[in-house]
Protein backbone atom coordinates (compact mmCIF):
# COMPACT_ATOMS: atom_id res chain seq x y z
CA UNK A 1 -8.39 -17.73 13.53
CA UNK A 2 -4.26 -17.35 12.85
CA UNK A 3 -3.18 -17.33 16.51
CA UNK A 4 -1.29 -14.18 18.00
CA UNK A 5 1.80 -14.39 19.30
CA UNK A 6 1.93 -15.37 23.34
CA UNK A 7 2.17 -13.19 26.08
CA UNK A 8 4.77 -15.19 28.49
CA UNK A 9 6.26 -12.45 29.78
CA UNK A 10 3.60 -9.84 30.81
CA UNK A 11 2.81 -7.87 33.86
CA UNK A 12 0.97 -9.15 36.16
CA UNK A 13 -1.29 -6.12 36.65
CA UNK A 14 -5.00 -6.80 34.29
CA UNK A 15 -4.65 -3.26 33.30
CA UNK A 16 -1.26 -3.75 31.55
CA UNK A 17 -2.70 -7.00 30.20
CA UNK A 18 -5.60 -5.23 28.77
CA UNK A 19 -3.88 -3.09 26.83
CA UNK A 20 -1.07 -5.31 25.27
CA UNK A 21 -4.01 -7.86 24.33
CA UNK A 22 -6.06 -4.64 23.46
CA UNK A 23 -2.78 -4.00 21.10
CA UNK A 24 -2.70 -7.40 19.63
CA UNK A 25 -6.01 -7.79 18.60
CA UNK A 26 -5.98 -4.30 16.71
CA UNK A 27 -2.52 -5.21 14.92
CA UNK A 28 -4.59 -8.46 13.76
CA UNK A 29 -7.44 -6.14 12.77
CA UNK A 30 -5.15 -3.26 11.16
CA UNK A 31 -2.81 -6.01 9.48
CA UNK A 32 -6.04 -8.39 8.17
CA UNK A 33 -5.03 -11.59 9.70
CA UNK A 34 -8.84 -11.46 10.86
CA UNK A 35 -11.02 -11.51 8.18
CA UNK A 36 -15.01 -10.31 7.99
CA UNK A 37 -17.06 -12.72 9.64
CA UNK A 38 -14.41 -14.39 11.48
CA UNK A 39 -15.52 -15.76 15.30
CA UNK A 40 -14.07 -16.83 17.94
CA UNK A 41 -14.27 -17.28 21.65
CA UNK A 42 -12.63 -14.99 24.37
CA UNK A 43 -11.68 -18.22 26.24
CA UNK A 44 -9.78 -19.18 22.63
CA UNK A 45 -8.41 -15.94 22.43
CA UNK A 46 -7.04 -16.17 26.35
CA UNK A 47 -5.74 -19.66 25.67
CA UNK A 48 -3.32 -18.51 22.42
CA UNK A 49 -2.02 -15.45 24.22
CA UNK A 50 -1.72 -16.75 27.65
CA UNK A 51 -3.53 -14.74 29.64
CA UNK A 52 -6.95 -15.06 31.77
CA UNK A 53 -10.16 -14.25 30.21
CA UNK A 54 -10.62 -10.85 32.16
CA UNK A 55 -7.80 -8.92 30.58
CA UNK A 56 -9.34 -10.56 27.15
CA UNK A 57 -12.97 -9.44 27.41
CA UNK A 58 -11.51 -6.06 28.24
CA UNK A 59 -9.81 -5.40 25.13
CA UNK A 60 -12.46 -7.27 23.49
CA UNK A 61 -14.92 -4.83 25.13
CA UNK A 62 -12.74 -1.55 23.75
CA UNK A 63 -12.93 -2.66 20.30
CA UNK A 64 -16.80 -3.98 20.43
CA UNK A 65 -17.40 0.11 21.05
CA UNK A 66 -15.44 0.78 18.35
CA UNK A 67 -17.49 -0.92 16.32
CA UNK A 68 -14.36 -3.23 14.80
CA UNK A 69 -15.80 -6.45 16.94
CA UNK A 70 -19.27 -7.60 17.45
CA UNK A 71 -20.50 -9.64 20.54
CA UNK A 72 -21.83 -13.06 19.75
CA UNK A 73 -23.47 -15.59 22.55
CA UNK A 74 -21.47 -18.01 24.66
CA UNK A 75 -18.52 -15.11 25.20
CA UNK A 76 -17.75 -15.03 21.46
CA UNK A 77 -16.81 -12.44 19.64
CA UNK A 78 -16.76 -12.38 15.62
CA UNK A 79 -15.55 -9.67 12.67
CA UNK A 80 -18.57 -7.76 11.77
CA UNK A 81 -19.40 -8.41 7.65
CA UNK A 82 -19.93 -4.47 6.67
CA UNK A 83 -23.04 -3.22 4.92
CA UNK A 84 -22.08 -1.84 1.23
CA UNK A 85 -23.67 1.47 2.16
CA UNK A 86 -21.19 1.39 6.09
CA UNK A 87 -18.35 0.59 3.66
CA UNK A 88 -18.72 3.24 1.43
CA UNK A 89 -19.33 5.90 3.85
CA UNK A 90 -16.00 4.73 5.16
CA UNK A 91 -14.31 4.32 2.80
CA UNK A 92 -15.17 8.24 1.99
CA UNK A 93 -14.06 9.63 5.42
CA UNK A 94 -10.93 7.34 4.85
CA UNK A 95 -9.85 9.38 2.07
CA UNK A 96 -10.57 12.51 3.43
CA UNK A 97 -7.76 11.95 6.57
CA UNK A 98 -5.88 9.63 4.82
CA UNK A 99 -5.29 12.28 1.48
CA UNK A 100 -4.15 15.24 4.60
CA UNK A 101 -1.64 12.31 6.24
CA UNK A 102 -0.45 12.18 2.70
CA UNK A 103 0.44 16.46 1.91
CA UNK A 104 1.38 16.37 5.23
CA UNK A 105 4.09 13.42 4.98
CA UNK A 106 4.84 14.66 1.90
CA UNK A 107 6.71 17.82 3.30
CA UNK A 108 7.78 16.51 6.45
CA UNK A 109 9.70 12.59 5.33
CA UNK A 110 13.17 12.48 6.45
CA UNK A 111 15.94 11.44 3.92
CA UNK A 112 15.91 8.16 6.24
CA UNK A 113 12.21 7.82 6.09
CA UNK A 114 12.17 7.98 2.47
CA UNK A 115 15.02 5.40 1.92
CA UNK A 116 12.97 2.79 4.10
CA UNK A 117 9.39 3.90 2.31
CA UNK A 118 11.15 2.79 -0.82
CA UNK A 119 11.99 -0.48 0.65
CA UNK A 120 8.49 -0.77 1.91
CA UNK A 121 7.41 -0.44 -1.79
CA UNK A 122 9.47 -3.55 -2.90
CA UNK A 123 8.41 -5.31 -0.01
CA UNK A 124 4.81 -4.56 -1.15
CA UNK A 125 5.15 -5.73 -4.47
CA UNK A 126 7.07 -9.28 -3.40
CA UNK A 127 4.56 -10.39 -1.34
CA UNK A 128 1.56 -10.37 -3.82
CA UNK A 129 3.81 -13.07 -5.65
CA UNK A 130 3.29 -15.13 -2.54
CA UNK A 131 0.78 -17.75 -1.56
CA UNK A 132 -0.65 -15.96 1.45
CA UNK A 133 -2.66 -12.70 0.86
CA UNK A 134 -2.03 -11.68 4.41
CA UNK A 135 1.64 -11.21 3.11
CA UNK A 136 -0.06 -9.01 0.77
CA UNK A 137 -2.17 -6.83 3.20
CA UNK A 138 0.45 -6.66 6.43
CA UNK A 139 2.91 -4.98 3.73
CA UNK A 140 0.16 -2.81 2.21
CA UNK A 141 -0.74 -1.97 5.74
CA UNK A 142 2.94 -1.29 7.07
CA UNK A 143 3.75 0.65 3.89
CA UNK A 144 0.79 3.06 4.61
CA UNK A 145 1.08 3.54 8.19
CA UNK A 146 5.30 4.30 7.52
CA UNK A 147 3.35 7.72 5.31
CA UNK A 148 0.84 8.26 8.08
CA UNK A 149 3.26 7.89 11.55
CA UNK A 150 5.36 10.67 8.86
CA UNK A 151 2.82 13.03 8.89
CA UNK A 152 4.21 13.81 12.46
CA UNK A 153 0.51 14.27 14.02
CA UNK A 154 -0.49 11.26 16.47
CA UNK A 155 -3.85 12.82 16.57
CA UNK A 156 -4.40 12.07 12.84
CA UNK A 157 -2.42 8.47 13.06
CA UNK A 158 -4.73 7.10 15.65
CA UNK A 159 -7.89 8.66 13.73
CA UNK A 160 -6.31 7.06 10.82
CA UNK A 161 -5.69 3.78 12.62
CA UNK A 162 -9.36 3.70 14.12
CA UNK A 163 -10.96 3.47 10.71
CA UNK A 164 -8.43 0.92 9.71
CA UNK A 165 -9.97 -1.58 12.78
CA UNK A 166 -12.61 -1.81 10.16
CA UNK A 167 -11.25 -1.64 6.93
CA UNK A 168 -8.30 -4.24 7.69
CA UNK A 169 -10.36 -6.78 7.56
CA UNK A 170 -12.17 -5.92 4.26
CA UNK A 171 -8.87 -5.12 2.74
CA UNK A 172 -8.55 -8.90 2.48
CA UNK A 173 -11.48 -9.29 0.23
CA UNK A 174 -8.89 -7.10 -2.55
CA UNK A 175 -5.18 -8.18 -1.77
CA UNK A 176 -2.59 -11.46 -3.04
CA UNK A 177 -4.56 -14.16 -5.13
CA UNK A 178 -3.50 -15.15 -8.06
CA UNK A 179 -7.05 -14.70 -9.71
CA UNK A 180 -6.84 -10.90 -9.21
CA UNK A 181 -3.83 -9.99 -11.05
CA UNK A 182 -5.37 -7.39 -12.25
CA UNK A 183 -5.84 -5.77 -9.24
CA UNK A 184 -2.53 -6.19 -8.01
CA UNK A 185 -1.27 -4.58 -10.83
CA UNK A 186 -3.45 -1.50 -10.46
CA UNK A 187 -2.24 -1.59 -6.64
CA UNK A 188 1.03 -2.04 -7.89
CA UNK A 189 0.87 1.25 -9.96
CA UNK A 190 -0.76 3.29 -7.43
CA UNK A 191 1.78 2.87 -4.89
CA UNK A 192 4.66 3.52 -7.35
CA UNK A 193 2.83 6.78 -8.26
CA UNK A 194 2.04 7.89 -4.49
CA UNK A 195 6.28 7.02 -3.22
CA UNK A 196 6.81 8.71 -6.66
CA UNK A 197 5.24 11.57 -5.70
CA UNK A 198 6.27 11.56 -1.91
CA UNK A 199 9.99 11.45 -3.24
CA UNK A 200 9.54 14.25 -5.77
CA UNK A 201 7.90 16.34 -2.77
CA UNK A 202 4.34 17.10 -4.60
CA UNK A 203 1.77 16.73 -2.09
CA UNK A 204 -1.20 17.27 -4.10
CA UNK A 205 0.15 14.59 -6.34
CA UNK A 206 0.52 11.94 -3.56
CA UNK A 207 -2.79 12.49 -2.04
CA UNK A 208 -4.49 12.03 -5.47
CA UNK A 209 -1.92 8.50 -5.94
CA UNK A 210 -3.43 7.67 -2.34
CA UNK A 211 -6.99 8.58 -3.61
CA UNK A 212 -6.81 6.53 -6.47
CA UNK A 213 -5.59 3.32 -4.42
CA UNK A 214 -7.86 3.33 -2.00
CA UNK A 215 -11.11 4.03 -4.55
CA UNK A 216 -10.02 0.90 -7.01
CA UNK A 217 -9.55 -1.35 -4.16
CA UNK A 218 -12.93 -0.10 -3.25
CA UNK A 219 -14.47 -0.85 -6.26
CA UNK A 220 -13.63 -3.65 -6.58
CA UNK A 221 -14.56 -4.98 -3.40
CA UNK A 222 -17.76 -4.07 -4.20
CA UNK A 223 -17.83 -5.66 -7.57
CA UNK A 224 -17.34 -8.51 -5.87
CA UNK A 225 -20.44 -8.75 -3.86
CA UNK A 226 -19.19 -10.10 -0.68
CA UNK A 227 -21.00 -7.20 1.83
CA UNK A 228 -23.85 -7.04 2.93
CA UNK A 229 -26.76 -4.84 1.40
């Protein structure tokens, strides 16, 4: 498991420590540095950030109910591997928020916001030249959330970023190797559509770029046969 970065300088109170390992653990989640089927052990876990176990099985406990970790024996905890049918299903009510955090971000990007989502985009595309994938799926991921935080509705972002717990991970099985250049270029072209849109202020336009992302990184996920039945 990559390790997360260490928590030296925390509050003492378990509470506070909850949360910020609570925070860290989703980030690794939303950004795919954890991929499906990954384990480890809370101990582990406690060791890398610094921290006791409590505030660790805490957080851990939070995102076991969300369904984006799975209890194992021995205080372990591992990434679940999702059925086909659970990832289509999400993958469906995905769309659905992510399309209205689209129209909505649409109308509402600053001049400001727009200059940086362009610079997201380039970002995007340099790191599927790179040797990591995780390059690859922290950039997708920051790129998208940049469109969903500019929606200007928290309530969506965090319904937004609860799905994501469990489709970061998966997102991995699509983004950055070389053997799927393919892929990267249809990625490629559906972001330059959806800023495309975004800048030109067409709503409808961006939502069906954002559609047409997520669905072919779907697909081919599933082509791939690497979920469960």
């Amino acid at each position: 498991m990559p390790a997360g970065p260490p928590l030296s300088a925390l509050p003492e109170r378990p509470d506070s420590l909850a949360r910020q390992v609570h925070d860290i653990l989703s980030e690794m989640l939303l950004s795919g540095q954890l991929r499906p089927a990954d384990r480890m052990s809370m101990r582990d876990l406690a060791d890398q950030l610094g921290v006791s176990v409590m505030p660790v099985r805490d957080a851990v406990s939070r995102l076991v109910a969300a369904g984006a970790l799975e209890s194992r024996p021995n205080r372990a905890v591992a990434v679940p591997l999702m059925t086909r049918a659970g990832f289509r299903d999400l993958t469906e009510i995905r769309i659905h928020n992510e399309m209205l955090a689209v129209r909505l971000a649409t109308l509402r990007m600053s001049v400001p916001q727009l200059d940086q989502l362009r610079q997201l985009e380039i970002a995007f595309c340099m790191s599927l030249e790179g040797p990591d994938s995780r390059d690859a799926v922290r950039a997708n991921k920051t790129l998208h959330f940049h469109i969903y935080e500019s929606a200007g509705s928290p309530v969506l972002r965090d319904v937004i970023a609860g799905m994501w717990l469990k489709a970061g991970p998966v997102i991995t099985l699509d983004l950055g190797e070389a053997s799927r250049r393919s892929r990267n270029a249809a990625s490629v072209s559906n972001h330059a559509d959806l800023v495309r849109a975004i800048v030109a202020r067409e709503p409808d336009a961006a939502a069906h770029a954002l559609e047409a992302d997520i669905r072919s990184a779907a697909e081919f996920i599933l082509s791939r046969d690497v979920l469960r039945d």
